[in-house]
N, C-alpha and C. Protein backbone atom coordinates (compact mmCIF):
# COMPACT_ATOMS: atom_id res chain seq x y z
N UNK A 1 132.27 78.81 165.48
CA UNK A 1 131.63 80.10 165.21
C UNK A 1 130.66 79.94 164.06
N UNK A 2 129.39 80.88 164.08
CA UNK A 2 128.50 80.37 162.93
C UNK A 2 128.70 81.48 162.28
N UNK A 3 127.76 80.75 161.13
CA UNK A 3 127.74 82.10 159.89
C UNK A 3 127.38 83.39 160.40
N UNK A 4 128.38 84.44 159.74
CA UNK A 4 127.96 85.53 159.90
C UNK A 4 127.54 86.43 159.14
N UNK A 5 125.73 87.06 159.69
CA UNK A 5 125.57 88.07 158.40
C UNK A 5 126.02 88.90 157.86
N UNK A 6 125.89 89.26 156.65
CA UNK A 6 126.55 90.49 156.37
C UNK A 6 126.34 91.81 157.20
N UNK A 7 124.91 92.16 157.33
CA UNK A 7 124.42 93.24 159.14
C UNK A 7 125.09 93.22 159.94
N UNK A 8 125.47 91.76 160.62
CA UNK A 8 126.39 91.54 161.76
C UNK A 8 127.69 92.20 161.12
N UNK A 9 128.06 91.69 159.92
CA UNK A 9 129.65 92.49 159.97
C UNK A 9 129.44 93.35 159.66
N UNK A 10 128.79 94.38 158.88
CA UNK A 10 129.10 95.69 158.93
C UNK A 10 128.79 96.36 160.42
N UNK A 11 127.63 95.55 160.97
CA UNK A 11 128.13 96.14 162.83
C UNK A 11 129.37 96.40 163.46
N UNK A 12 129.57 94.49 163.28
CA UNK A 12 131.00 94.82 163.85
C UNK A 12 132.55 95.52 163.20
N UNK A 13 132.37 95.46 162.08
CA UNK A 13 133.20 96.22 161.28
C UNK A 13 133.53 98.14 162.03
N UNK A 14 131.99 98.53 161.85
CA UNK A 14 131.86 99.84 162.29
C UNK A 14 132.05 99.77 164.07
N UNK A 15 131.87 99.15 164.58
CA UNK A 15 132.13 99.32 166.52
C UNK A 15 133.38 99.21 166.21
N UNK A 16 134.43 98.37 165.68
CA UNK A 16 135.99 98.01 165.99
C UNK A 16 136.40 99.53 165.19
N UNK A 17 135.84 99.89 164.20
CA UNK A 17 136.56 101.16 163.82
C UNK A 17 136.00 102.72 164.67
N UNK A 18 135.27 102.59 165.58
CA UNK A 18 135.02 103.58 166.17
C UNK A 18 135.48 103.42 167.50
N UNK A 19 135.64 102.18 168.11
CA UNK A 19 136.42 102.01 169.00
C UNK A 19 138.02 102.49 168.71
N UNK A 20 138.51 102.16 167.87
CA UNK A 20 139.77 102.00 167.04
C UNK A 20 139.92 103.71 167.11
N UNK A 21 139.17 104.49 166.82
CA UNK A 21 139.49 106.17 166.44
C UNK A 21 138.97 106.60 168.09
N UNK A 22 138.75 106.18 168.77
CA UNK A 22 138.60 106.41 170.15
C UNK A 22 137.45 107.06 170.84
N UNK A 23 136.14 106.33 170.26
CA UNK A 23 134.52 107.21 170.53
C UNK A 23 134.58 106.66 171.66
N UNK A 24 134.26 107.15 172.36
CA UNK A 24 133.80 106.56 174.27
C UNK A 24 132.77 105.64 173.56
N UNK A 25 131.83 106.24 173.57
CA UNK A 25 130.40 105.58 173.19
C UNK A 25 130.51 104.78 171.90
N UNK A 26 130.34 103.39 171.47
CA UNK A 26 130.78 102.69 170.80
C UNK A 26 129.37 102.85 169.66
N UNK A 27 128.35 103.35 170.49
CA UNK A 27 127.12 103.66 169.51
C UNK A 27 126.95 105.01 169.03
N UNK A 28 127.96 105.87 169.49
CA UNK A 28 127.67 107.17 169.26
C UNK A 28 129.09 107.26 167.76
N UNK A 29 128.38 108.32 166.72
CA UNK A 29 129.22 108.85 165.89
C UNK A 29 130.72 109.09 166.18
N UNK A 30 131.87 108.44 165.49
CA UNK A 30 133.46 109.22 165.93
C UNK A 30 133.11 110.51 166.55
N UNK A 31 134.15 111.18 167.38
CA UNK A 31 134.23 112.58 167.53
C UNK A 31 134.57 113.20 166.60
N UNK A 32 134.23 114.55 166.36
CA UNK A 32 134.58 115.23 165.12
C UNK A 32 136.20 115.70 165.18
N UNK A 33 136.80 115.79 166.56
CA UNK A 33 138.30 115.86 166.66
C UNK A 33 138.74 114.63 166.83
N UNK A 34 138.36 113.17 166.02
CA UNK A 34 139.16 112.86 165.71
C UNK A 34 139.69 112.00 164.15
N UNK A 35 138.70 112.76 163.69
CA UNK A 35 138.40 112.55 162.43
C UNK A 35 139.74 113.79 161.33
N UNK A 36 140.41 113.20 160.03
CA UNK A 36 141.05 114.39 159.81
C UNK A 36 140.41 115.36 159.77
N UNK A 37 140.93 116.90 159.82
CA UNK A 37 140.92 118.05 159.86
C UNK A 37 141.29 118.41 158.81
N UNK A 38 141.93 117.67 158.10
CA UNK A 38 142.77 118.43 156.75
C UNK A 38 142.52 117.42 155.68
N UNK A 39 141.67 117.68 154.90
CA UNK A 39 141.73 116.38 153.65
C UNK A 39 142.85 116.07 153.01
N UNK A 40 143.58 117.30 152.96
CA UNK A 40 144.50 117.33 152.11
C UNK A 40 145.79 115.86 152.66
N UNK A 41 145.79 115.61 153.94
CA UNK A 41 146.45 114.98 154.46
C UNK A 41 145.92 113.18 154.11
N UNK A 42 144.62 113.41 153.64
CA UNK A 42 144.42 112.24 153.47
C UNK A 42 144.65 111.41 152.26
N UNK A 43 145.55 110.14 151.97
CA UNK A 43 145.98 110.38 150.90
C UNK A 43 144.89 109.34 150.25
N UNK A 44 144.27 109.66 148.49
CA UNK A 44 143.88 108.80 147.79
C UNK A 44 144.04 107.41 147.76
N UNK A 45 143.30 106.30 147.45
CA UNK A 45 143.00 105.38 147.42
C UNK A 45 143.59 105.15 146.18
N UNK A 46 144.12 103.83 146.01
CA UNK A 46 145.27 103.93 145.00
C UNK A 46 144.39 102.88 143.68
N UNK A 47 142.94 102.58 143.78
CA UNK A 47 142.24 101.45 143.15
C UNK A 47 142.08 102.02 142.26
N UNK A 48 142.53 101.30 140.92
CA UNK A 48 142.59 101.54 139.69
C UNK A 48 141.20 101.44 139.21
N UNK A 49 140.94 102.39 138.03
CA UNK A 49 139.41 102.39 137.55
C UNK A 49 139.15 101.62 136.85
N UNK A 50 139.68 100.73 136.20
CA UNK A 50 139.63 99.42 135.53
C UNK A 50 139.11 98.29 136.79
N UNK A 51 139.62 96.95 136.48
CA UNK A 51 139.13 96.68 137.25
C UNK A 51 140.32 95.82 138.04
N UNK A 52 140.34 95.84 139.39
CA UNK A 52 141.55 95.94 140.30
C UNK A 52 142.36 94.72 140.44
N UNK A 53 143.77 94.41 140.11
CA UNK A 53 144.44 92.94 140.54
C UNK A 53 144.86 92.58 141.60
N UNK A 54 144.27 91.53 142.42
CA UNK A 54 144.42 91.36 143.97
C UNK A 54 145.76 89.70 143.21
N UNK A 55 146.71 89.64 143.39
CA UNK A 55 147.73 88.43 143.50
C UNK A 55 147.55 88.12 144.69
N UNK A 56 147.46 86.63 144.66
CA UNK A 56 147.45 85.77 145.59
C UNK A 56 148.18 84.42 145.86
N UNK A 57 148.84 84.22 147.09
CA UNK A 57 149.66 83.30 146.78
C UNK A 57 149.39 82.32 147.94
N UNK A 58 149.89 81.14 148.53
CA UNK A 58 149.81 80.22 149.38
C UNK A 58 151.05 79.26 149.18
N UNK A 59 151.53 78.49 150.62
CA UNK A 59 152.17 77.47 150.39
C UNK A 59 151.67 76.12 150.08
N UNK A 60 151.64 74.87 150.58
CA UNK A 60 150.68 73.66 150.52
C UNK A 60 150.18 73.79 152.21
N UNK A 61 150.24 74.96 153.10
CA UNK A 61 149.40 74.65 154.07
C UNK A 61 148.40 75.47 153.85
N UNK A 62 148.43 76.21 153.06
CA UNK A 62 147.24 77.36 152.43
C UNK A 62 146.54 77.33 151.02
N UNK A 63 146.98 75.77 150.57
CA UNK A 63 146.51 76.10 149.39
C UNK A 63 145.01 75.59 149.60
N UNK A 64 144.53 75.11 150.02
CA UNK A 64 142.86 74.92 150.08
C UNK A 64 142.31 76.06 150.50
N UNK A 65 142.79 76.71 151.01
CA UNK A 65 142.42 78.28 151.87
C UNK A 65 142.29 78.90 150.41
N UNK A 66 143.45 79.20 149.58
CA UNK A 66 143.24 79.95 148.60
C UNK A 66 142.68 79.69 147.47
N UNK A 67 142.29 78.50 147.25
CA UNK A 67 141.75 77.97 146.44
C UNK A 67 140.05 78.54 146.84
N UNK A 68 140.01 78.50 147.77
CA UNK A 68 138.21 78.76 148.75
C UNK A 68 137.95 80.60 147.77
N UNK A 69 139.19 81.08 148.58
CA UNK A 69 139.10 82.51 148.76
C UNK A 69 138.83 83.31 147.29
N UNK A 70 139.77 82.60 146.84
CA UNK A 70 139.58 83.35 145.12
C UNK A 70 138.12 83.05 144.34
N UNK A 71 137.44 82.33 144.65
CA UNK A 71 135.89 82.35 144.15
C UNK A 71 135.34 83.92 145.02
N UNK A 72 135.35 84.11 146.14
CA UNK A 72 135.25 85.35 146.90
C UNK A 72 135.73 86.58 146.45
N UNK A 73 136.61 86.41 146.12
CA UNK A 73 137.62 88.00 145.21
C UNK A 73 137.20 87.85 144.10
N UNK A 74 137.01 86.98 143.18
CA UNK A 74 136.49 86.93 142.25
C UNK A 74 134.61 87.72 141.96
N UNK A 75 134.02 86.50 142.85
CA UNK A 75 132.54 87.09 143.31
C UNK A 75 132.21 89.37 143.03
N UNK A 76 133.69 89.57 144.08
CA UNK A 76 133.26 90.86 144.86
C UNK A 76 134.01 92.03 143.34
N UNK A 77 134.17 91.08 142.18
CA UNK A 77 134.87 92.19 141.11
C UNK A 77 135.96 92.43 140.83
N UNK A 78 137.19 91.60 141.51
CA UNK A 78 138.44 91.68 141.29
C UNK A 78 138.71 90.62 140.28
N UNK A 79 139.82 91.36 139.52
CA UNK A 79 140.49 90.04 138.60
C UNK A 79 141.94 89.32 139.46
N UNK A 80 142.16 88.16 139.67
CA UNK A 80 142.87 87.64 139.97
C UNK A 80 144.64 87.13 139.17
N UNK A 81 145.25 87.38 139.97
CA UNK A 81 146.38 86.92 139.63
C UNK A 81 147.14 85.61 140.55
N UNK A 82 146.95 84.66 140.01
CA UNK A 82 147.24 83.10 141.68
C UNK A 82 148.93 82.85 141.12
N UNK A 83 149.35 83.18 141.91
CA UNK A 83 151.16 82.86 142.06
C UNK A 83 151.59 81.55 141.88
N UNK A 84 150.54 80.85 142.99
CA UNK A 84 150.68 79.13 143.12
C UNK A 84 150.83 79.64 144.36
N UNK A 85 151.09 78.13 145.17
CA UNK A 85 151.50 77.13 144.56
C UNK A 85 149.59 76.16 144.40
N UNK A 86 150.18 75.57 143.47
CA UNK A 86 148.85 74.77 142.54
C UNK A 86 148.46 73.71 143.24
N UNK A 87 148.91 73.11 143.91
CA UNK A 87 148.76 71.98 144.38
C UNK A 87 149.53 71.64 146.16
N UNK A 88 149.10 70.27 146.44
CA UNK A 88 149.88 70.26 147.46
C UNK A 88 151.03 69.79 148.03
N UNK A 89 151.64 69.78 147.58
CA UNK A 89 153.23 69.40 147.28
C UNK A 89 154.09 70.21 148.23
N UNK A 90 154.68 70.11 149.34
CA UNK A 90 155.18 70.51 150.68
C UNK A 90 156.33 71.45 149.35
N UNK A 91 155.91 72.98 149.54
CA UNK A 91 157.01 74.10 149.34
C UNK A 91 157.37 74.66 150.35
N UNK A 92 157.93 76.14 149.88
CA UNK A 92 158.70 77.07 150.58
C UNK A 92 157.98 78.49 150.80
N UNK A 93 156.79 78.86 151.53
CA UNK A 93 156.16 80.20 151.56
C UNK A 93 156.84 81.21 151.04
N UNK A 94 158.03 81.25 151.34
CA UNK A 94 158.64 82.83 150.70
C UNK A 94 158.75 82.50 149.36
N UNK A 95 158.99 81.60 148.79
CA UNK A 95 158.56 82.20 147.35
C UNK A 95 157.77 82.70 146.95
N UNK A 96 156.52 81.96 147.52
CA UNK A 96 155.40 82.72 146.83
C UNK A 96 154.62 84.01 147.63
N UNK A 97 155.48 84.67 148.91
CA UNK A 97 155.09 85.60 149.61
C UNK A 97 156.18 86.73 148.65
N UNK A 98 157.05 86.04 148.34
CA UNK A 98 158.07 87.17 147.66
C UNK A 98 157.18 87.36 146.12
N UNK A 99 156.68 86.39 145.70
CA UNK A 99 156.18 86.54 144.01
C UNK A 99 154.41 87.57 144.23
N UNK A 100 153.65 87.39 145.21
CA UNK A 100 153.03 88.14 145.38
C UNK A 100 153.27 89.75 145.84
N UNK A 101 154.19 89.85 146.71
CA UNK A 101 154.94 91.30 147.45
C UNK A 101 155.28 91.90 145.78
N UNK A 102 155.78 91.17 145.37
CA UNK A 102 156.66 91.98 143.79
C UNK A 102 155.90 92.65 142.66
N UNK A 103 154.65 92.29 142.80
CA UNK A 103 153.50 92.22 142.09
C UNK A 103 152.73 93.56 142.55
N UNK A 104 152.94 93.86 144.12
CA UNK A 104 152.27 94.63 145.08
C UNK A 104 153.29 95.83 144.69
N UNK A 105 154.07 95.44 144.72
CA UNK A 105 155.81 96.68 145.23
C UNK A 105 156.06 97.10 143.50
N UNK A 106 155.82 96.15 142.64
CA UNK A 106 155.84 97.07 141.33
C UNK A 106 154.35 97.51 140.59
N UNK A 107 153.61 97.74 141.89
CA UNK A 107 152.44 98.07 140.74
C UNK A 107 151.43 97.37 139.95
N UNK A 108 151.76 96.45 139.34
CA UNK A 108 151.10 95.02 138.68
C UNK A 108 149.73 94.98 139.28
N UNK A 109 149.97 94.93 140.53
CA UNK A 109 148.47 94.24 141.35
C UNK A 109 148.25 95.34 142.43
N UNK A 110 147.19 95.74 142.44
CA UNK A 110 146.31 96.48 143.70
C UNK A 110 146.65 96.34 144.70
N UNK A 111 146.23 94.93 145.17
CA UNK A 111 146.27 94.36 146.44
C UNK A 111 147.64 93.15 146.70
N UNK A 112 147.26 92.34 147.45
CA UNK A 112 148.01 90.91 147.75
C UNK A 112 147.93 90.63 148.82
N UNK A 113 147.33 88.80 148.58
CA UNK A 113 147.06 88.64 149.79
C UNK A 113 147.92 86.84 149.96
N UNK A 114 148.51 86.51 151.34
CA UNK A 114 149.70 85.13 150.67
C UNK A 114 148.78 84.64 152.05
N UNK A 115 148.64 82.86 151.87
CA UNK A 115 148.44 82.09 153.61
C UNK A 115 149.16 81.24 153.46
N UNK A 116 150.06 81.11 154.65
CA UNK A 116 150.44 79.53 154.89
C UNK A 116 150.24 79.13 156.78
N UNK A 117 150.82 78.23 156.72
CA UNK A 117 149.77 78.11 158.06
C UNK A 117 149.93 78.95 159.17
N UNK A 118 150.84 79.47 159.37
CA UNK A 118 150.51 80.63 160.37
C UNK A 118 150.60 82.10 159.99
N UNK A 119 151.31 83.05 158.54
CA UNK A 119 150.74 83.87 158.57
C UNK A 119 152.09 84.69 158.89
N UNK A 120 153.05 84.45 159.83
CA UNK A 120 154.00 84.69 160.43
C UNK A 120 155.09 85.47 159.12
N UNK A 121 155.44 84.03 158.66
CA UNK A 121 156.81 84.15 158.20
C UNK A 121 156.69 84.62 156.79
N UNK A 122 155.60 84.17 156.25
CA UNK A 122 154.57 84.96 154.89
C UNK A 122 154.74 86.79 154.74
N UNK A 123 154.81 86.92 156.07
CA UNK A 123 154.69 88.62 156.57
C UNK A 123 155.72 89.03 156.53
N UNK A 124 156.76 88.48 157.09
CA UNK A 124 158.09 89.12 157.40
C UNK A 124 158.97 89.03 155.72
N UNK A 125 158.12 88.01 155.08
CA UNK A 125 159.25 88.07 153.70
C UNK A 125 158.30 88.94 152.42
N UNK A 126 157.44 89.40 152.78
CA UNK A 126 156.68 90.27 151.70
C UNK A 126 157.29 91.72 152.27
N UNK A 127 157.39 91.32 153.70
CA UNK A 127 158.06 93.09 154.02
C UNK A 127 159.44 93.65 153.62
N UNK A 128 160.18 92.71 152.97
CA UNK A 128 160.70 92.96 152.65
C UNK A 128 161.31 93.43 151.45
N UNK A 129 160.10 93.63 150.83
CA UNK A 129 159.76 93.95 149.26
C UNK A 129 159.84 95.55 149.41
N UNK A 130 160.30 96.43 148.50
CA UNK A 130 160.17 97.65 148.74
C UNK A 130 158.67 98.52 148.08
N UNK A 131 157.99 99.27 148.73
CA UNK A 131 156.62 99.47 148.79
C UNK A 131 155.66 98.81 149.13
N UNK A 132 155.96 97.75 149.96
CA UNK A 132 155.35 96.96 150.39
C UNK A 132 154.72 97.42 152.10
N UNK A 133 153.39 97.18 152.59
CA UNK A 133 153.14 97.28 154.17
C UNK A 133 152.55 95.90 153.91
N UNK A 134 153.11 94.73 154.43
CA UNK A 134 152.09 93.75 154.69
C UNK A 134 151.68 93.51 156.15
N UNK A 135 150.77 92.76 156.30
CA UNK A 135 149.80 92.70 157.62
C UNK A 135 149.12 91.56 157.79
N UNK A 136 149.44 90.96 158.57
CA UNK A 136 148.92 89.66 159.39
C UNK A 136 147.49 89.94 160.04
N UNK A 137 146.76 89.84 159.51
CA UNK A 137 145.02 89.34 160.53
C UNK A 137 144.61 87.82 160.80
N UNK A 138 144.29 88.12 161.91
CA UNK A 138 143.59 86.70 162.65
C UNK A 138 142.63 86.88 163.11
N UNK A 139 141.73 88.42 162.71
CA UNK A 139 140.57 88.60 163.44
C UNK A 139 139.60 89.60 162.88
N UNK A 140 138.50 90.16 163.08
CA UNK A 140 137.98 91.42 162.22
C UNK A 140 138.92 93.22 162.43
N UNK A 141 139.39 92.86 163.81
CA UNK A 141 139.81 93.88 164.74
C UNK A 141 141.09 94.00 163.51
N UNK A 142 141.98 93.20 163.82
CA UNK A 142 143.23 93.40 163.25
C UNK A 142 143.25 94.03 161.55
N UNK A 143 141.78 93.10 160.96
CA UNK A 143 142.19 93.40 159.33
C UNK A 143 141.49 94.66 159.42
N UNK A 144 140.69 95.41 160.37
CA UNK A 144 140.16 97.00 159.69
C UNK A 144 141.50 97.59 160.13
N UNK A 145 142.04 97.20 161.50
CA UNK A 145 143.28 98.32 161.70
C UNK A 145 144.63 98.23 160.61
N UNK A 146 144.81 97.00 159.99
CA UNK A 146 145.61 97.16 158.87
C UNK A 146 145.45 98.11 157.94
N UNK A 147 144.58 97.86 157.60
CA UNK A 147 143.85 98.91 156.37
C UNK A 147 143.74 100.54 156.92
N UNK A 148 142.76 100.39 157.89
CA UNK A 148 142.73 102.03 158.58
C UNK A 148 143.78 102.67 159.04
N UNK A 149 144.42 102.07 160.04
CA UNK A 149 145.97 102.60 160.57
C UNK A 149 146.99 102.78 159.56
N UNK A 150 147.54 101.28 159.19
CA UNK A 150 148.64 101.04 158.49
C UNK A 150 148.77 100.99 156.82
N UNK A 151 147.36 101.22 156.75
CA UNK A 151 147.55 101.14 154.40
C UNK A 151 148.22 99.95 154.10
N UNK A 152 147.72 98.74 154.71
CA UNK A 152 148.33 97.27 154.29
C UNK A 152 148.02 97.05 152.89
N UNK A 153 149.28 96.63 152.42
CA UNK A 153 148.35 96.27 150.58
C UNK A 153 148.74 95.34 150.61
N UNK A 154 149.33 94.24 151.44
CA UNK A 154 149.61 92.56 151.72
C UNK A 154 148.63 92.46 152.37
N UNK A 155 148.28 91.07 152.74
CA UNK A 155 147.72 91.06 153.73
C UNK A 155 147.96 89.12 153.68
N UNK A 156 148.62 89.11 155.01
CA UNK A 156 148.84 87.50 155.02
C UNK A 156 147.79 86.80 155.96
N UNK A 157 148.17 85.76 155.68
CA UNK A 157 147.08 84.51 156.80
C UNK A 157 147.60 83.52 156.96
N UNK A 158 147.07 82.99 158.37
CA UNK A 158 147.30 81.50 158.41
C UNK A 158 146.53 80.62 158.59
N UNK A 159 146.25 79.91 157.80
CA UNK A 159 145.46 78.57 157.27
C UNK A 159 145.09 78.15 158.72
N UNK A 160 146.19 77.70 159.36
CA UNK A 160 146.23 76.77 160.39
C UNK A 160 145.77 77.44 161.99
N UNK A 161 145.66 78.72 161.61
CA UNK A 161 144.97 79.88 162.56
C UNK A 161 143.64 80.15 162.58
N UNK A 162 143.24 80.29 161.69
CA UNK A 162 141.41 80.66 161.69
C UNK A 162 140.97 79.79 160.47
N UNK A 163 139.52 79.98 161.05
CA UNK A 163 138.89 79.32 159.80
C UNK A 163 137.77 80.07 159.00
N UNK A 164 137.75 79.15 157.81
CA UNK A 164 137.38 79.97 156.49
C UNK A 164 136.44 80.72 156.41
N UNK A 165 134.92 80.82 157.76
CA UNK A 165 134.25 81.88 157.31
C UNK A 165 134.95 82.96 158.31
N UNK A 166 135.86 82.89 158.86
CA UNK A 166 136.90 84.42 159.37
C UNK A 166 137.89 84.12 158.44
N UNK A 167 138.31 83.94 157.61
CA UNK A 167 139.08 84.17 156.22
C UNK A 167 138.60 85.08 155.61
N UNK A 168 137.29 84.47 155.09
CA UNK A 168 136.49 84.95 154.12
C UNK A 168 136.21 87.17 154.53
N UNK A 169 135.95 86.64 155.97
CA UNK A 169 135.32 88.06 156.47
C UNK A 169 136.75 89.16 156.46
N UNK A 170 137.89 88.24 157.29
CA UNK A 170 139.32 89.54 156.89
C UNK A 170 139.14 89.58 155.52
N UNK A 171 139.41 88.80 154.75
CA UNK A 171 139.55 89.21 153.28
C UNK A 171 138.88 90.39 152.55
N UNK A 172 137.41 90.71 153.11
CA UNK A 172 136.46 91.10 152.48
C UNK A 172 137.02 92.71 153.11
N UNK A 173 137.08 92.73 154.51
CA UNK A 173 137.57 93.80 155.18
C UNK A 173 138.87 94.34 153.83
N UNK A 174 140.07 93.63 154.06
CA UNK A 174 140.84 94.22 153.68
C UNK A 174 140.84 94.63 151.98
N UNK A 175 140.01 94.02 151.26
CA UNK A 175 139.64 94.48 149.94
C UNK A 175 138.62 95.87 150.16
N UNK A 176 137.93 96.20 151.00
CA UNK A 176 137.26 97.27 151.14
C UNK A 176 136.89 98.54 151.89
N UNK A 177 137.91 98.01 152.87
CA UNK A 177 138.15 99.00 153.79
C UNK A 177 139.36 100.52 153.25
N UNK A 178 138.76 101.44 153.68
CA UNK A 178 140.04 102.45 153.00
C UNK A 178 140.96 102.87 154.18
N UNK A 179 141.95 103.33 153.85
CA UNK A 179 143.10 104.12 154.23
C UNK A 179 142.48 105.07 155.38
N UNK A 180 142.55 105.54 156.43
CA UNK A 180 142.24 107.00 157.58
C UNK A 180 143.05 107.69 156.87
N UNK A 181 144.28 107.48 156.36
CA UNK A 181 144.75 109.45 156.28
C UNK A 181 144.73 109.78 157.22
N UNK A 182 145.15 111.00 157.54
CA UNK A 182 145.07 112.09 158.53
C UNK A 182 146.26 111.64 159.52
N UNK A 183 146.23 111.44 161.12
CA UNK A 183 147.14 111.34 162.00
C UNK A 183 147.98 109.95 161.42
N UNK A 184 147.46 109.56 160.68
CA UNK A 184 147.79 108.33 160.16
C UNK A 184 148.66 108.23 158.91
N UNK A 185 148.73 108.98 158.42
CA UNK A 185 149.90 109.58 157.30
C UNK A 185 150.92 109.58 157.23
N UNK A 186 150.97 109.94 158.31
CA UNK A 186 152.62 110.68 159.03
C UNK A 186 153.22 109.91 159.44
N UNK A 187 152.08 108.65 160.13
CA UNK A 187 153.25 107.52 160.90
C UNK A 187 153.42 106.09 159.32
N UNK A 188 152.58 106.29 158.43
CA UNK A 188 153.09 105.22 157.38
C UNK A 188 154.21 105.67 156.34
N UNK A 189 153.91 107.37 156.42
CA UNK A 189 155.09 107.85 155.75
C UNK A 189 156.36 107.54 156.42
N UNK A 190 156.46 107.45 157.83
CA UNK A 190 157.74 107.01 158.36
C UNK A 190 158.08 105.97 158.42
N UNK A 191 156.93 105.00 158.29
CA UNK A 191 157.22 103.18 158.25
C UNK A 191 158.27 103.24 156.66
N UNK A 192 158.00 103.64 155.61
CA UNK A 192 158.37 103.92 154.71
C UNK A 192 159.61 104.24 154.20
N UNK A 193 159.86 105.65 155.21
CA UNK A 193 161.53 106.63 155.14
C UNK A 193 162.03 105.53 155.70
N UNK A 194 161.92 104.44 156.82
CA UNK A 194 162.91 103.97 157.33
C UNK A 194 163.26 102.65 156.49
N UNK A 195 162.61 102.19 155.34
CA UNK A 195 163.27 101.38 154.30
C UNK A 195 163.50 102.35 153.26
N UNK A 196 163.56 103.34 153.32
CA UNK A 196 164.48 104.02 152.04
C UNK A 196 165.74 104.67 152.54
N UNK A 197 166.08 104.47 153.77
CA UNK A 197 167.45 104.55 154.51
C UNK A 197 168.04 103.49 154.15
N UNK A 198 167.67 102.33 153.72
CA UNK A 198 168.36 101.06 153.51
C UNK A 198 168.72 100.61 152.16
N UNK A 199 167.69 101.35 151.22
CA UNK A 199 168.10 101.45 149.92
C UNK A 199 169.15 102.17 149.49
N UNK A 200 169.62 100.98 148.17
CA UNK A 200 170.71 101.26 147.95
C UNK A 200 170.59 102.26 146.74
């Protein structure tokens, strides 16, 4: 795949999210029913006015990935927080999917984003952090619907899945894309209630 312009992605950025809210016409404006109705339902953007901490973490199948990426987060105005791992020395992803999630789930950091080579198992152990939605992208499609649908403030990868200028482009998505609100509220507020049934 070749470089892609920035034109090109905000094209495709905007067709996958108007497809995504359900415009027939992929060139024509959302419908106005299906856009919220109620602002009030839409909830604030949680980016601190300072300037925002994205933690980032990788195993040794992601650490060249994250090593790439953080000149990029860096570039776009974020201050960084890197978990590790530093080098490439065969670890254990959930540590450092759990040391980024904790960072996310207490507040510390804005964002968080963990890769190891598939992205998989990175996901399932940040979700288990409480306040945590993390979200697996492997594509442009997937990282706006994280963000738009689901209010992902993880966001995992796998190294060994895509390559770095579709890294680069989810990444950018999920640092800047906001929240829908609206019909969309209701179903993250329930992703939510159903880990505070489990709390102790």
């Amino acid at each position: 795949m070749g470089q892609v312009s920035e034109k090109d992605l905000q094209e495709i950025v905007t067709r996958v999210v108007r497809q995504t809210m359900g415009a027939g016409n992929v060139n024509a404006p959302p419908s106005a029913s299906r856009l919220p109705q109620d602002s009030s339902q839409v909830k604030p953007e949680t980016k601190p006015a300072n300037k925002p901490v994205v933690a980032i973490g990788a195993d040794h199948g992601g650490f060249d990935l994250k090593e790439i990426l953080k000149k990029d987060i860096a570039d776009m105005g974020f201050e960084i927080s890197d978990v590790g791992t530093y080098n490439k020395e065969p670890c254990d992803y959930p540590d450092f999917a759990l040391a980024v999630a904790q960072l996310v789930g207490s507040r510390k950091a804005w964002r968080g984003i963990m890769i190891d080579g598939a992205g998989i198992g990175s996901c399932m152990a940040a979700n288990k952090v409480p306040g945590v939605l993390a979200g697996m992208a492997y594509d442009v499609s997937t990282a706006v619907n994280g963000r738009e649908h689901n209010n992902a403030n993880v966001l995992t990868l796998g190294a060994g899945l895509i390559g770095v200028n579709l890294a680069k482009q989810i990444v950018k998505i999920f640092l800047t894309t906001e929240f829908g609100g609206g019909r969309h509220a209701s179903r993250v507020d329930k992703i939510l209630a159903v880990e505070k049934q489990f709390q102790k």
